[in-house]
Protein backbone atom coordinates (compact mmCIF):
# COMPACT_ATOMS: atom_id res chain seq x y z
CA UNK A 1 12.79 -15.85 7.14
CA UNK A 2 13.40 -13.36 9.58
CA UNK A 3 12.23 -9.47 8.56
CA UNK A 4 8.37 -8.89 6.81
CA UNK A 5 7.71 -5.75 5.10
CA UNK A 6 4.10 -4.97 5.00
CA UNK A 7 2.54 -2.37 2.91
CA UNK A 8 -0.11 -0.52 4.62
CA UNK A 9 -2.70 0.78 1.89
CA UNK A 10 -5.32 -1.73 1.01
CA UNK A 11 -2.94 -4.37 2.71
CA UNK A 12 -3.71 -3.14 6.34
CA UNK A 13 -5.84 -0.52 5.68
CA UNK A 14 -9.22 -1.65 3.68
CA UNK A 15 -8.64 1.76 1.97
CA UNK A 16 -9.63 0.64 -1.79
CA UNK A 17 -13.20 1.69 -1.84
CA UNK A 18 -12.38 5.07 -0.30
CA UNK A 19 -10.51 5.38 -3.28
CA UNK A 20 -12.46 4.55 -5.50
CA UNK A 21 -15.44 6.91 -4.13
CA UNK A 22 -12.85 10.31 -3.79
CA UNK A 23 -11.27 9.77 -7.04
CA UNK A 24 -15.55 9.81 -8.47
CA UNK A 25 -16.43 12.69 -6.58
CA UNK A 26 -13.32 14.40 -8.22
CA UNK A 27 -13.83 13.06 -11.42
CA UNK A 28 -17.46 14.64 -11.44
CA UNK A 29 -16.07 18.10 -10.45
CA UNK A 30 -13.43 17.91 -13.42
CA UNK A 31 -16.27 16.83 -15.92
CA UNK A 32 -14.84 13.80 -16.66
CA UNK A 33 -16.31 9.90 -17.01
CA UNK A 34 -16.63 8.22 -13.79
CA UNK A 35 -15.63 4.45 -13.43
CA UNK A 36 -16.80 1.18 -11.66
CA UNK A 37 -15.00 -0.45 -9.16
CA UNK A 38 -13.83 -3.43 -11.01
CA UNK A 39 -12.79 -0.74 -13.55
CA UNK A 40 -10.88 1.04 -10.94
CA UNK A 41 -9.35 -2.09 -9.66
CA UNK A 42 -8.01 -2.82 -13.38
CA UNK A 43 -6.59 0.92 -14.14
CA UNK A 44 -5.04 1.67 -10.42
CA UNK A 45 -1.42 1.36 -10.95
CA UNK A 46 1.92 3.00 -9.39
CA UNK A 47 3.04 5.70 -10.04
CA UNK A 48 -0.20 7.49 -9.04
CA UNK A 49 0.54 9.84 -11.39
CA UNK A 50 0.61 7.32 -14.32
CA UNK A 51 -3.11 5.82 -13.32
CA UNK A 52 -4.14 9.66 -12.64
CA UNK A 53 -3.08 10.10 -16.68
CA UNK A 54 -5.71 7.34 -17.16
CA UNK A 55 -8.63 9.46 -16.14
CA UNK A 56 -8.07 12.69 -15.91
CA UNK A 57 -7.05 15.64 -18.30
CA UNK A 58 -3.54 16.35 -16.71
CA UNK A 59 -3.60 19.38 -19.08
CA UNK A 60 -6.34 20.68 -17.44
CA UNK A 61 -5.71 20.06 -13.97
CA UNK A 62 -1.86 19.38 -12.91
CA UNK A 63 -0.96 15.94 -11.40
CA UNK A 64 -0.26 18.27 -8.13
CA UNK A 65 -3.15 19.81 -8.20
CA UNK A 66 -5.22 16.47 -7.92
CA UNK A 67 -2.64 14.93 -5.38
CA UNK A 68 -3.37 17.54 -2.44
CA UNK A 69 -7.29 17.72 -3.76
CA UNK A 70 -6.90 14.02 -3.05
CA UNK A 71 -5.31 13.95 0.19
CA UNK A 72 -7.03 16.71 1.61
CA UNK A 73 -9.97 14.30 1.10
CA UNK A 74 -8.66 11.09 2.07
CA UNK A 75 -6.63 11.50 5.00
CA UNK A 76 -9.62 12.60 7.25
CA UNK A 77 -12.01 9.80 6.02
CA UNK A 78 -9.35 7.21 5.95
CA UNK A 79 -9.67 7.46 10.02
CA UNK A 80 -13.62 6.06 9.80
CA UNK A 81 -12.48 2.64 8.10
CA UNK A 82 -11.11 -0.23 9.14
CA UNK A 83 -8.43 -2.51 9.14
CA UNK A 84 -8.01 -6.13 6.78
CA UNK A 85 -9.88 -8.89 8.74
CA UNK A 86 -6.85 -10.83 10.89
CA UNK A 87 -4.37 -8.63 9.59
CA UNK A 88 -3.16 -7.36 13.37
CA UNK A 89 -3.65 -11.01 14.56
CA UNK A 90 -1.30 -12.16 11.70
CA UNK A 91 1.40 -9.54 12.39
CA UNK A 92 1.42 -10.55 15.75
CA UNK A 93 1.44 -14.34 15.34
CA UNK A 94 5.06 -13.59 13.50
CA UNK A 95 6.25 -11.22 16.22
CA UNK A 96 5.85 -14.36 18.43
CA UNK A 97 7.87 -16.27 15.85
CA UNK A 98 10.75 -13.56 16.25
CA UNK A 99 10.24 -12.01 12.92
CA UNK A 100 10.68 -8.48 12.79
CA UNK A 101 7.54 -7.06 11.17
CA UNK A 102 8.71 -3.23 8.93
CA UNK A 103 6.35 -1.11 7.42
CA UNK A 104 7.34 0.25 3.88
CA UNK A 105 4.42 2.75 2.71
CA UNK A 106 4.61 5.05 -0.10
CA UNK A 107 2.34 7.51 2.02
CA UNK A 108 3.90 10.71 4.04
CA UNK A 109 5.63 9.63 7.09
CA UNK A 110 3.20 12.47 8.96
CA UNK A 111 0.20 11.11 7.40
CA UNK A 112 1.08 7.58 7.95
CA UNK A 113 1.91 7.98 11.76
CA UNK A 114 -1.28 9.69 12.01
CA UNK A 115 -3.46 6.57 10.94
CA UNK A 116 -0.96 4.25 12.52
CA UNK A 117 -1.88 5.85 15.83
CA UNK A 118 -5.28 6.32 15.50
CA UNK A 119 -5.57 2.42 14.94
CA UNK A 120 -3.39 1.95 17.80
CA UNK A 121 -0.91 -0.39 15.74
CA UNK A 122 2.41 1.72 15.87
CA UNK A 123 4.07 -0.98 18.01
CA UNK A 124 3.45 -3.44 15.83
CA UNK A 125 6.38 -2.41 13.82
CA UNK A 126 9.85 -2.33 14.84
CA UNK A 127 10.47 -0.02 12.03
CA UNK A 128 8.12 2.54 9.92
CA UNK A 129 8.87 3.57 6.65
CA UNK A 130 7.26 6.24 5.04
CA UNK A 131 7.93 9.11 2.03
CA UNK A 132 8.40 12.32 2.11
CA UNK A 133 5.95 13.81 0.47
CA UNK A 134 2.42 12.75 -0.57
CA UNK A 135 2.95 12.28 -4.30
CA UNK A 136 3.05 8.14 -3.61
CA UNK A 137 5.97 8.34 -5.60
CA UNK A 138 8.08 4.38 -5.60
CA UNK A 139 9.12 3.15 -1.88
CA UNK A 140 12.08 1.24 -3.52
CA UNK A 141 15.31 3.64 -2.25
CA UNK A 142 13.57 3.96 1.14
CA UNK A 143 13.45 0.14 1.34
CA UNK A 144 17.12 -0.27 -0.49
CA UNK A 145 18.48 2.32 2.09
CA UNK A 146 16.94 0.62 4.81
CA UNK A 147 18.31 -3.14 4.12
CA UNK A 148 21.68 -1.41 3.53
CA UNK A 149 21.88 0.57 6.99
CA UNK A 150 20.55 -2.58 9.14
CA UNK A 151 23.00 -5.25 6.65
CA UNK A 152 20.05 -7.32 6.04
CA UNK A 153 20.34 -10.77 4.46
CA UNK A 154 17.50 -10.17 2.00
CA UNK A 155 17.10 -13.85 1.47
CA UNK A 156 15.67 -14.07 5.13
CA UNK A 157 13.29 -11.26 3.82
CA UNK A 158 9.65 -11.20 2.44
CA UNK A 159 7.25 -8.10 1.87
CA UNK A 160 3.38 -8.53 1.92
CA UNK A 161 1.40 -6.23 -0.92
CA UNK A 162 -1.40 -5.82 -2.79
CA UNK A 163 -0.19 -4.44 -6.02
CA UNK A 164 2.53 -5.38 -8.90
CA UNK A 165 3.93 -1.98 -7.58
CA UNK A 166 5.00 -3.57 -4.41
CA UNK A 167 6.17 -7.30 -6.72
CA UNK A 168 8.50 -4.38 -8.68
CA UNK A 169 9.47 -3.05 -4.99
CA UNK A 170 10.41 -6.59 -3.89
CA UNK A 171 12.33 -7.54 -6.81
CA UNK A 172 14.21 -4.08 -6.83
CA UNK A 173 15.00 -5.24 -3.07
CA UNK A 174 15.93 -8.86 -3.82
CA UNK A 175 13.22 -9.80 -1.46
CA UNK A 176 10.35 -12.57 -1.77
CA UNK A 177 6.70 -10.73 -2.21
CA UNK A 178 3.09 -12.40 -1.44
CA UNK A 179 0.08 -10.12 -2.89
CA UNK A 180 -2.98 -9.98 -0.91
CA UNK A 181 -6.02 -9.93 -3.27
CA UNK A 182 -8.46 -7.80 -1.86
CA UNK A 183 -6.68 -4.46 -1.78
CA UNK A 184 -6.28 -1.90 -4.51
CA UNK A 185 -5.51 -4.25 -7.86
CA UNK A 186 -8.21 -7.01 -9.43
CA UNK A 187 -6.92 -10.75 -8.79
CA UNK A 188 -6.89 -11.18 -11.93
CA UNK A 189 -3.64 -8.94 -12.12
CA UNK A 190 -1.78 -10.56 -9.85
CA UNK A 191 -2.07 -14.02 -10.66
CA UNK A 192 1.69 -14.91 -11.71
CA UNK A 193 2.69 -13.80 -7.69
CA UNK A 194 2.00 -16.51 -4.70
CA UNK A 195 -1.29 -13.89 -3.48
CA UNK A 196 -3.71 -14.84 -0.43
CA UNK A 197 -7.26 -14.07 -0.58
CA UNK A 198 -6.93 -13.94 3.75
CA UNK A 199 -4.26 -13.42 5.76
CA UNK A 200 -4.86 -16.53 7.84
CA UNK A 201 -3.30 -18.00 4.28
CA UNK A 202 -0.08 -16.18 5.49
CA UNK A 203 0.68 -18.76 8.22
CA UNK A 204 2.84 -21.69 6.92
CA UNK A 205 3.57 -19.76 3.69
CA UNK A 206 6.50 -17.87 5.00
């Protein structure tokens, strides 16, 4: 193995019950049933859109709509959390190894870089990709273009997740995936992927 892409939402940033609490608050303003967090961690699925169909009227209120309501919300807050336990030790253990840690997000490059630099853990990376927009549409042509432009052997390739989104990313990418379980999807789901419950599980699996 030689390149690691690493999701960032609820794989480096412990973003899940943020969430969870926004997409309440919004549910109470649109009159609609709110939900648990095991429930949300059994409905959230990609694309956003599709688990947004789940609880909200999307006749009432357009898909856009919520989106920015969303963001507008999160992207302030998301600076007051924190990051995974041993996640930035991790990353760096494998830079020492001479891997070359990438970060495929589905968030807005301009909203990513924001948090990445507030945390301080932009040079971490070699490379950052992000979207461009913030409708968390699929990462899988940013990561396709990516292997492409730098020729890269994607069976000396792994990406770290938390969701069967990013399992559907890797296997669009030809590219090994390990799930971390405490993100944005209930273990339960991802139990037919190799998963860690910490990343100290990470060393001596890749």
């Amino acid at each position: 193995m030689k390149y690691i892409f690493w999701d960032f939402n609820g794989t480096i940033l412990d973003d899940a019950k943020l969430c969870f609490d926004i997409l309440n608050e919004m549910l109470v303003e649109e009159e609609r049933p709110t939900v648990t967090f095991e429930e949300y961690l059994m409905i959230f699925t990609f694309p956003v859109e599709a688990y947004y169909a789940e609880v909200y009227d999307l006749n009432k209120t357009s898909f856009k709509v919520l989106a920015h309501r969303f963001i507008n919300r999160y992207q302030p807050r998301s600076l007051n959390l924190s990051l995974h336990q041993d996640v930035v030790e991790t990353i760096k253990h494998f830079e020492n190894l001479g891997y070359t840690n990438i970060l495929l997000s589905a968030s807005e490059e301009k909203n990513l870089d924001q948090q990445l630099k507030h945390f301080n853990i932009t040079h971490l990376f070699q490379h950052v990709l992000g979207t461009s927009n913030i409708y968390a549409k699929s990462k899988v042509q940013v990561g396709k273009d990516f292997i492409e432009k730098h020729h890269i052997d994607t069976n000396q390739a792994v990406m770290i997740g938390d969701t069967l989104h990013d399992a559907e990313v890797a296997k669009e990418l030809g590219i090994d995936i390990i799930l971390f379980t405490k993100g944005h999807q209930h273990k339960q789901r991802l139990k037919n992927y190799k998963n860690i419950d910490s990343f100290h599980e990470l060393i001596g699996k890749i």
